[in-house]
PDB file of N, CA and C in Angstrom:
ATOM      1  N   UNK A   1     -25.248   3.095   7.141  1.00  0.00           N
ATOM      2  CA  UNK A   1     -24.105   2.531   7.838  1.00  0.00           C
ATOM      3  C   UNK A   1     -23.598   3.573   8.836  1.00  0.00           C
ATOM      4  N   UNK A   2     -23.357   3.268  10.151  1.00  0.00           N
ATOM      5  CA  UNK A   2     -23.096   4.010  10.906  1.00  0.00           C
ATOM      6  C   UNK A   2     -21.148   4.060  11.194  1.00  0.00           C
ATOM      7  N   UNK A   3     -20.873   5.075  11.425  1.00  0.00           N
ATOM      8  CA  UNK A   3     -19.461   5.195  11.202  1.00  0.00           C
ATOM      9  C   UNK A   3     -18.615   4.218  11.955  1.00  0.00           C
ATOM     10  N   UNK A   4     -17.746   3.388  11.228  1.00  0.00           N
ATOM     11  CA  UNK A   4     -17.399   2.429  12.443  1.00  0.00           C
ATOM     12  C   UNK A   4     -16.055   2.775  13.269  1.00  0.00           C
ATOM     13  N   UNK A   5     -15.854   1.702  14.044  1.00  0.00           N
ATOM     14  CA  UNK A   5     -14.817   1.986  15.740  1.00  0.00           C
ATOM     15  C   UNK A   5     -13.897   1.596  15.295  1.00  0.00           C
ATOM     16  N   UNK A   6     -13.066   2.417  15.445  1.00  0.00           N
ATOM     17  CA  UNK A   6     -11.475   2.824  15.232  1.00  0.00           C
ATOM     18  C   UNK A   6     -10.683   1.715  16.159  1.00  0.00           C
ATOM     19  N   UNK A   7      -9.391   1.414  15.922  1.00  0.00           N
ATOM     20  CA  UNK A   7      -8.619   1.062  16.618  1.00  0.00           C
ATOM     21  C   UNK A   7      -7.835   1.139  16.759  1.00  0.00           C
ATOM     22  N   UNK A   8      -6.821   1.507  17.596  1.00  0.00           N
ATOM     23  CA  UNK A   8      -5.278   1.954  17.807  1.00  0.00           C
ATOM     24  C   UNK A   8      -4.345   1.131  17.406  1.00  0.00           C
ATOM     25  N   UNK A   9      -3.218   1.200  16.553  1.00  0.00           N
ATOM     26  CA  UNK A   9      -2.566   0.838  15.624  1.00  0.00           C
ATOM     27  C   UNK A   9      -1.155   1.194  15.696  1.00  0.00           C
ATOM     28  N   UNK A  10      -0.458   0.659  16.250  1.00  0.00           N
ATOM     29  CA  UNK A  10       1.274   1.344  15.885  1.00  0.00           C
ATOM     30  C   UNK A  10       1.884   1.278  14.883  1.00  0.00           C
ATOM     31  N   UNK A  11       2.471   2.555  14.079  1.00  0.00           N
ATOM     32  CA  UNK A  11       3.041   2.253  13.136  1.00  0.00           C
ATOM     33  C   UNK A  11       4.298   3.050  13.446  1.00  0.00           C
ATOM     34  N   UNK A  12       5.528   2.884  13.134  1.00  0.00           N
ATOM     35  CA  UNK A  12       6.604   3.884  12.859  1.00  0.00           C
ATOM     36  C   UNK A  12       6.373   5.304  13.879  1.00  0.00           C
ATOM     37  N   UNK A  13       6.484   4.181  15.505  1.00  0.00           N
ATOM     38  CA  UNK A  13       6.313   4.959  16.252  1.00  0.00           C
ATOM     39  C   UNK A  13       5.234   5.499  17.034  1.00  0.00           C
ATOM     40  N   UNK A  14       4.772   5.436  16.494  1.00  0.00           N
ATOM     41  CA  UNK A  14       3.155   6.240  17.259  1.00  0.00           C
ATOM     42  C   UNK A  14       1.813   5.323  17.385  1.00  0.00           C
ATOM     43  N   UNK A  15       0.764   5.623  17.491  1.00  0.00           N
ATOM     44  CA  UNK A  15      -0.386   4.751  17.437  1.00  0.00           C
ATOM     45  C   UNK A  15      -1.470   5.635  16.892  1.00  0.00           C
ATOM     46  N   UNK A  16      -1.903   4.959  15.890  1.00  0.00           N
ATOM     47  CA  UNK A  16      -2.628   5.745  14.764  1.00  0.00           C
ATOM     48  C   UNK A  16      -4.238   5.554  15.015  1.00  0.00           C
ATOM     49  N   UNK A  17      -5.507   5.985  15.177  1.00  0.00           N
ATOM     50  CA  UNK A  17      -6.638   5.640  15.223  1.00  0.00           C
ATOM     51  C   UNK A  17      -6.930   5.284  14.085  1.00  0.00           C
ATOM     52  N   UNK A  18      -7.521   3.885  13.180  1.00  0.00           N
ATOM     53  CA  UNK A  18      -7.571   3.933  12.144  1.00  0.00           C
ATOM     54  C   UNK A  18      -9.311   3.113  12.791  1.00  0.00           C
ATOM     55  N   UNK A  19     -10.053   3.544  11.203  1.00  0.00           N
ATOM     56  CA  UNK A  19     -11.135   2.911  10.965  1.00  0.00           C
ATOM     57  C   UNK A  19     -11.454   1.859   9.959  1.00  0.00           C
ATOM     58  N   UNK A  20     -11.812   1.061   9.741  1.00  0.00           N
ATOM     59  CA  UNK A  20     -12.019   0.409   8.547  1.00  0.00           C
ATOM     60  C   UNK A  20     -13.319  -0.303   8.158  1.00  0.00           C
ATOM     61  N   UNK A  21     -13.782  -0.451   6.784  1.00  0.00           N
ATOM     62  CA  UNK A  21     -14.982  -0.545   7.063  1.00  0.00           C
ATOM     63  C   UNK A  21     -15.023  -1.639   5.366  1.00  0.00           C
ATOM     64  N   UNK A  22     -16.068  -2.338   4.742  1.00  0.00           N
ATOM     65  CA  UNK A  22     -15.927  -2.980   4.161  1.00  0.00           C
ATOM     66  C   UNK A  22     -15.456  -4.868   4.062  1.00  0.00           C
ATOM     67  N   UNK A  23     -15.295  -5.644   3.457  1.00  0.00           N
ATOM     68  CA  UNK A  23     -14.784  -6.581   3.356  1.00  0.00           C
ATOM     69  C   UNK A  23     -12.754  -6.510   2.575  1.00  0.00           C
ATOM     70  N   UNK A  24     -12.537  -6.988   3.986  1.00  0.00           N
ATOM     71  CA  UNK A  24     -11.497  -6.877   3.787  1.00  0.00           C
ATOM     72  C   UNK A  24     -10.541  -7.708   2.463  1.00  0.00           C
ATOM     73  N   UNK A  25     -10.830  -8.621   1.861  1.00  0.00           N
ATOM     74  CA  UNK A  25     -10.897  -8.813   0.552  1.00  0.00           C
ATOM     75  C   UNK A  25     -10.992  -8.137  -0.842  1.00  0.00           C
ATOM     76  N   UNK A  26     -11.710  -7.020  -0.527  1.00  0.00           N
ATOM     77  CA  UNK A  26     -12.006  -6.025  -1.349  1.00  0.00           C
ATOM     78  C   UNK A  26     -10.816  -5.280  -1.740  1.00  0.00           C
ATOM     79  N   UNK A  27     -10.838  -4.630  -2.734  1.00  0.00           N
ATOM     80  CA  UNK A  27      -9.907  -3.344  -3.326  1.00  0.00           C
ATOM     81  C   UNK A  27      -9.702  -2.230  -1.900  1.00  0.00           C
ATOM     82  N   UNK A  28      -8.253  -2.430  -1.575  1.00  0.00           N
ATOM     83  CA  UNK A  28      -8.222  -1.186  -0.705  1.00  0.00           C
ATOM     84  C   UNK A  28      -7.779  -0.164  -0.998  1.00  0.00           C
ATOM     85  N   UNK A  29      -8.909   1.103  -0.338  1.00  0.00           N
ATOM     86  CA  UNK A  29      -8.563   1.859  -0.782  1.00  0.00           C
ATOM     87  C   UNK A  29      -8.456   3.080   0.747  1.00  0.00           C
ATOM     88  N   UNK A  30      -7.168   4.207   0.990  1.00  0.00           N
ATOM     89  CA  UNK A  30      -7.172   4.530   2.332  1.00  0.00           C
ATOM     90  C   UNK A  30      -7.724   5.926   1.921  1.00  0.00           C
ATOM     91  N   UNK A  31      -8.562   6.176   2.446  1.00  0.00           N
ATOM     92  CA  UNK A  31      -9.023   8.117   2.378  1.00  0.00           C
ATOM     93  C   UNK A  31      -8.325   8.713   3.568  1.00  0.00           C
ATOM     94  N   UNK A  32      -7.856   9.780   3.265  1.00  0.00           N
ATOM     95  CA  UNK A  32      -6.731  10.554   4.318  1.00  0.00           C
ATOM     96  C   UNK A  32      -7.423  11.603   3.990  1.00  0.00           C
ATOM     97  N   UNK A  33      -7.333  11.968   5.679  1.00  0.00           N
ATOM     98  CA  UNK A  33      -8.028  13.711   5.773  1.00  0.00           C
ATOM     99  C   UNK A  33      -6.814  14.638   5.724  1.00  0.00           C
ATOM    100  N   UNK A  34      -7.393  15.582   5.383  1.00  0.00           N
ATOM    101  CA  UNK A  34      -6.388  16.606   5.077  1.00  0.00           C
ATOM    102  C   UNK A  34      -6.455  18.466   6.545  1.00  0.00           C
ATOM    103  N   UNK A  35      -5.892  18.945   6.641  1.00  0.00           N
ATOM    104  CA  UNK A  35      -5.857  20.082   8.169  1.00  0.00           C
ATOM    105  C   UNK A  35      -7.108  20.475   7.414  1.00  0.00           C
ATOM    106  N   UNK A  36      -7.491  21.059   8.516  1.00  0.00           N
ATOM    107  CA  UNK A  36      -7.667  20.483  10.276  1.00  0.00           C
ATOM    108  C   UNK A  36      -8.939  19.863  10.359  1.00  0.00           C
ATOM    109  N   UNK A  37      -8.804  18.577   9.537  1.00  0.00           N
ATOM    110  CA  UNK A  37      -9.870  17.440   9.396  1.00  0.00           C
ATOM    111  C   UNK A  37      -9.660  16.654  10.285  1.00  0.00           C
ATOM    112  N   UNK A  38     -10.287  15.597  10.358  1.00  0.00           N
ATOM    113  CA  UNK A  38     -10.018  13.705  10.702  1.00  0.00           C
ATOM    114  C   UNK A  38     -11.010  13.054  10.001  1.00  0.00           C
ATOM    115  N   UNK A  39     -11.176  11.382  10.434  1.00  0.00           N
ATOM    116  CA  UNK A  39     -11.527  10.554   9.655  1.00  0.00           C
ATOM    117  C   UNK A  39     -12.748  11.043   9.107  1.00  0.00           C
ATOM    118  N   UNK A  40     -13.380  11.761  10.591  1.00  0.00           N
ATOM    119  CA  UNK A  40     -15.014  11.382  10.198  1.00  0.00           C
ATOM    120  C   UNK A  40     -14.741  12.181   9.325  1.00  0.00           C
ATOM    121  N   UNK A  41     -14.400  13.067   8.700  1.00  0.00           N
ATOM    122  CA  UNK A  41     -15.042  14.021   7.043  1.00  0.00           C
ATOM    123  C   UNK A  41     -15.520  13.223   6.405  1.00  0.00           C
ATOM    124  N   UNK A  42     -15.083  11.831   6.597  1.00  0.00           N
ATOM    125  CA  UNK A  42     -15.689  11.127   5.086  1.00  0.00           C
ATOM    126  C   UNK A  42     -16.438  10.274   5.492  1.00  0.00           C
ATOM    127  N   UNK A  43     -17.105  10.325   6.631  1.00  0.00           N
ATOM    128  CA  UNK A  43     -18.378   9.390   7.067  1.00  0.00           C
ATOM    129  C   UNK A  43     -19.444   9.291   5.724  1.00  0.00           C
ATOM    130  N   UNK A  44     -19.510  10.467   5.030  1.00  0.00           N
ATOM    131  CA  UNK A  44     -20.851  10.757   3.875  1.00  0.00           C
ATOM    132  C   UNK A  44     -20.505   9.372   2.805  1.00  0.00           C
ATOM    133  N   UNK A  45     -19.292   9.085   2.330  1.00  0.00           N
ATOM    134  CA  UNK A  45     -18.272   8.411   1.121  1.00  0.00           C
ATOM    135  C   UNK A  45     -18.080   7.192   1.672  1.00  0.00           C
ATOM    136  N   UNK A  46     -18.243   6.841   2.940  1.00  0.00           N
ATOM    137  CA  UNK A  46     -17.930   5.384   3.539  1.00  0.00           C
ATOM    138  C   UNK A  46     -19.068   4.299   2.856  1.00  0.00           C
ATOM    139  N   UNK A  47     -20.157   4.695   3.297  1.00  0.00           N
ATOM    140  CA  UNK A  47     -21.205   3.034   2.662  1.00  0.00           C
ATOM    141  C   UNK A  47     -21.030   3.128   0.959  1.00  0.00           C
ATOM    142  N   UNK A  48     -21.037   4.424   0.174  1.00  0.00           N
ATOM    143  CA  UNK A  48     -21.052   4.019  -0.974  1.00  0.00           C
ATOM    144  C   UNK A  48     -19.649   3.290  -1.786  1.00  0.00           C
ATOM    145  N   UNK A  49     -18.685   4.213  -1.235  1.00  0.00           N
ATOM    146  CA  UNK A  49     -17.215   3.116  -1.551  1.00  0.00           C
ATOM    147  C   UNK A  49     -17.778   1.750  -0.996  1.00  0.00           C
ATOM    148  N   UNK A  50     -18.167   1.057  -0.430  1.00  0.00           N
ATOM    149  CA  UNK A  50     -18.187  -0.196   0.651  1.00  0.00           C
ATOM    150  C   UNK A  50     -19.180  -1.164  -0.141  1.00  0.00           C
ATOM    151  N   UNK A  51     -20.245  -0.319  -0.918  1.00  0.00           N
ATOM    152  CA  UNK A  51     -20.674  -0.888  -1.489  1.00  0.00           C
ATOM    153  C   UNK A  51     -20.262  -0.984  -2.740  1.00  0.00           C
ATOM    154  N   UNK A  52     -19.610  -0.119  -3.413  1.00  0.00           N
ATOM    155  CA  UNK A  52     -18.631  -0.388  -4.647  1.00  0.00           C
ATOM    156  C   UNK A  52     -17.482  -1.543  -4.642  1.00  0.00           C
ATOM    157  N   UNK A  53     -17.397  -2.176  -3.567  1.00  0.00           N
ATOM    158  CA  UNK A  53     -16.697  -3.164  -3.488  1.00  0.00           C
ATOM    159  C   UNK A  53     -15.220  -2.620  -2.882  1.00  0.00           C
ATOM    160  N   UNK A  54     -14.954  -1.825  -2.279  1.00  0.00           N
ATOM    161  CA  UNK A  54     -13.639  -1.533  -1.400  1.00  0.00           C
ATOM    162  C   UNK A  54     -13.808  -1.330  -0.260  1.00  0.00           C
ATOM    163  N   UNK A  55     -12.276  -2.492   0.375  1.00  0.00           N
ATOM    164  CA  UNK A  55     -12.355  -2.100   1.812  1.00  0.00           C
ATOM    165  C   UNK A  55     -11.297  -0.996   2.304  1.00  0.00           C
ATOM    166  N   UNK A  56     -12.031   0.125   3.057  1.00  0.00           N
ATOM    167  CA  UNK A  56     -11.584   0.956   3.485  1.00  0.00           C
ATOM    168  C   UNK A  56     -10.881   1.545   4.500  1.00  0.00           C
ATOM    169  N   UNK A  57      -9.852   2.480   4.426  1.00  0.00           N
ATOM    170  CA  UNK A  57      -8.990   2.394   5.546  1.00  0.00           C
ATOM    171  C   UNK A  57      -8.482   3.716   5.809  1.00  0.00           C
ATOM    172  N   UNK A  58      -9.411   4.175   7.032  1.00  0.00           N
ATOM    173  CA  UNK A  58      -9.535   5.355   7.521  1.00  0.00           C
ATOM    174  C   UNK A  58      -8.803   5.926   8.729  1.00  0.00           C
ATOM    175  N   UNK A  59      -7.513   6.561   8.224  1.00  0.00           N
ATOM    176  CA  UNK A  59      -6.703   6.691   9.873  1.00  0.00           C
ATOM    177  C   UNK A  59      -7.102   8.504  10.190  1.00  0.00           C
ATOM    178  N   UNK A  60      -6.696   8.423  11.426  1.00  0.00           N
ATOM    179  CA  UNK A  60      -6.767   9.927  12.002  1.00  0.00           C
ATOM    180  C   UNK A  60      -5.354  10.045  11.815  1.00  0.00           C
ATOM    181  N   UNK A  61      -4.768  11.063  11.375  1.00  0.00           N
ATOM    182  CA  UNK A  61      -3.244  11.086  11.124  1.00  0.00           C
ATOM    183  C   UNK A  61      -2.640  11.969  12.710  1.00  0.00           C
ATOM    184  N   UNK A  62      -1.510  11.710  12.563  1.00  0.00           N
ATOM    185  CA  UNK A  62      -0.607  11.999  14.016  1.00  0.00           C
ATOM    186  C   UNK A  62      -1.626  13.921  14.361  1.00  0.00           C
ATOM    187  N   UNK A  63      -1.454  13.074  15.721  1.00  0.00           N
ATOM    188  CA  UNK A  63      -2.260  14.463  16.418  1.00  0.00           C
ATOM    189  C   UNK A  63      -3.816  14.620  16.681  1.00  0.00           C
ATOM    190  N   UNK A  64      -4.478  13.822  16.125  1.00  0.00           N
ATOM    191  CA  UNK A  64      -6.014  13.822  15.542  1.00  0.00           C
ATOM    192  C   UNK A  64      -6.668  12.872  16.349  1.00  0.00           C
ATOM    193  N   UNK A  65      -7.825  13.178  16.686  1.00  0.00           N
ATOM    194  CA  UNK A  65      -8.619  11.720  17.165  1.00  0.00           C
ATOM    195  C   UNK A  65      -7.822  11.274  18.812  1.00  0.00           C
ATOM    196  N   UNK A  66      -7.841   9.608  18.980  1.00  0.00           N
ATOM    197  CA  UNK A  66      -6.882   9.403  19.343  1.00  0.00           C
ATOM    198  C   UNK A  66      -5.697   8.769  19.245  1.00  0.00           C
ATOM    199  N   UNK A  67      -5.688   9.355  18.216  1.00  0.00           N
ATOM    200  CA  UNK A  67      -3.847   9.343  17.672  1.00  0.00           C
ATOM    201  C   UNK A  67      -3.052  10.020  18.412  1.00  0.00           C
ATOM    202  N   UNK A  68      -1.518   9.409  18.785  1.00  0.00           N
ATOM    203  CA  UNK A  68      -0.698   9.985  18.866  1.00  0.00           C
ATOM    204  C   UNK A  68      -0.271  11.325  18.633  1.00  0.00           C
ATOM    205  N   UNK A  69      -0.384  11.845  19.533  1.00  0.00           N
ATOM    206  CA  UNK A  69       0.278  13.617  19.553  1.00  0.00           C
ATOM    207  C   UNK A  69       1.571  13.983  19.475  1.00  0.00           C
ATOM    208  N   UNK A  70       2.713  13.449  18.557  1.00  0.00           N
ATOM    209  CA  UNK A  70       4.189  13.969  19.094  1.00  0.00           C
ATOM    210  C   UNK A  70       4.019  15.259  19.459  1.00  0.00           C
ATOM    211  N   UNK A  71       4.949  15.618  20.182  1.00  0.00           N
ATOM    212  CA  UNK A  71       5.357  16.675  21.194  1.00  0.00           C
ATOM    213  C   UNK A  71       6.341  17.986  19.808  1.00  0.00           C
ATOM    214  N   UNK A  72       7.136  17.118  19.196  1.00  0.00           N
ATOM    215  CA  UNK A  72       8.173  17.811  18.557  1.00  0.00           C
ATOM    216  C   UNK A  72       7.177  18.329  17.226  1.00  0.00           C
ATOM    217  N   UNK A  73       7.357  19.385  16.712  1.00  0.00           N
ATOM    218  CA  UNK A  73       7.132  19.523  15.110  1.00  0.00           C
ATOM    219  C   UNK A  73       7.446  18.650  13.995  1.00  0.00           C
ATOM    220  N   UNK A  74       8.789  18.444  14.351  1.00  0.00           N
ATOM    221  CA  UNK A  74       9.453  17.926  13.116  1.00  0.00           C
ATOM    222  C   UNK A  74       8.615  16.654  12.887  1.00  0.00           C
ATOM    223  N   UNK A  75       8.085  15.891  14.071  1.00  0.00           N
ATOM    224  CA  UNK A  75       7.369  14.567  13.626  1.00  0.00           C
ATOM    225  C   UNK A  75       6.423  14.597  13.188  1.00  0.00           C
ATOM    226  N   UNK A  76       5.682  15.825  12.297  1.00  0.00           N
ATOM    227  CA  UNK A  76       4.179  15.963  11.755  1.00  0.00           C
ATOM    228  C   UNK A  76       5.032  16.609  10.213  1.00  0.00           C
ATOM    229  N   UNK A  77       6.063  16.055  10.110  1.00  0.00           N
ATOM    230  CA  UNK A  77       6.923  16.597   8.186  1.00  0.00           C
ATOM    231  C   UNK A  77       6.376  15.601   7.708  1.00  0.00           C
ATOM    232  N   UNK A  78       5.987  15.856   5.847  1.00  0.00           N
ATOM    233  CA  UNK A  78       5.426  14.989   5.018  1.00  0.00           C
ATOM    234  C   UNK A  78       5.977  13.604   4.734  1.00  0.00           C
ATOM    235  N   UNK A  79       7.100  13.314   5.538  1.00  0.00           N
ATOM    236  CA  UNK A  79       7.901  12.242   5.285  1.00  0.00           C
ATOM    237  C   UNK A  79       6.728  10.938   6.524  1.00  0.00           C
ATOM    238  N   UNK A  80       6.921  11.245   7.094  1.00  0.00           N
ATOM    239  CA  UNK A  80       6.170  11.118   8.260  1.00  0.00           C
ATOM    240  C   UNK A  80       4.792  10.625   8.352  1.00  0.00           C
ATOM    241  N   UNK A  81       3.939  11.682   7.775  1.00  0.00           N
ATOM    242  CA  UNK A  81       2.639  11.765   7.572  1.00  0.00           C
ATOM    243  C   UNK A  81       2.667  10.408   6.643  1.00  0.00           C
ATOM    244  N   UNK A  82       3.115  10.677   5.375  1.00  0.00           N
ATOM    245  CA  UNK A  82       2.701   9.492   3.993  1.00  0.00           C
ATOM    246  C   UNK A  82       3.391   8.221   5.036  1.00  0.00           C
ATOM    247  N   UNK A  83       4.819   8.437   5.370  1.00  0.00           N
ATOM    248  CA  UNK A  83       5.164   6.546   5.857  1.00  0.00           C
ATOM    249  C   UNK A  83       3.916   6.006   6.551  1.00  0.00           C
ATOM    250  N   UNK A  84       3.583   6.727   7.051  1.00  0.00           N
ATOM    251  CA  UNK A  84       2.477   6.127   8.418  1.00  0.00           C
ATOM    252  C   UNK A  84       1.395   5.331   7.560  1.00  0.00           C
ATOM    253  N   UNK A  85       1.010   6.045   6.572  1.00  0.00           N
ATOM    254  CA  UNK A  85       0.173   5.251   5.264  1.00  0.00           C
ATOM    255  C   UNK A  85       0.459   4.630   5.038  1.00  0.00           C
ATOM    256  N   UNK A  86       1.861   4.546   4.409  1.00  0.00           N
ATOM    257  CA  UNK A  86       2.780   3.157   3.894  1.00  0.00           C
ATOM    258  C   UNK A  86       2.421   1.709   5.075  1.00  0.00           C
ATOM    259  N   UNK A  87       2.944   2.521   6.273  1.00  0.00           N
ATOM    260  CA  UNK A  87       3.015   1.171   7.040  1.00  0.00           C
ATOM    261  C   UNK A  87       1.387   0.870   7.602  1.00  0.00           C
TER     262      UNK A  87
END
């Protein structure tokens, strides 16, 4: 499975690159990269989750990819980071 195409996404402000891959019916489940990663780290974990039956949901978090870059610090605090998951 080749890594699939992201799409820009607004959430709580910004526009998030997210990927997703699977049947969306499936158990979701979101893998979040952690500094100074992005999505692709987990290109290796994508077909076998997918074939375990979850659909997956892969964002580049603020700053990453082409995600949204805020300008300020304060908008990359853990409050921030997790809502963006939430929403």
């Amino acid at each position: 499975m080749d890594f699939p195409e992201g799409q820009l996404i607004p959430v709580n402000g910004v526009e998030l690159e997210v990927f997703t891959a699977g049947d969306p019916t499936g158990r979701p489940l979101v893998l979040s990269h952690g500094w100074p990663e992005h999505a692709y780290s987990w290109r290796h974990f994508i077909q076998p989750l997918v074939e375990e039956g979850y659909f997956l949901i892969v964002p580049n978090q603020r700053g990453y990819g082409r995600s949204s870059c805020p300008e300020r610090g304060e908008d990359y605090a853990i409050e921030h980071l997790t809502g963006d998951l939430v929403a």
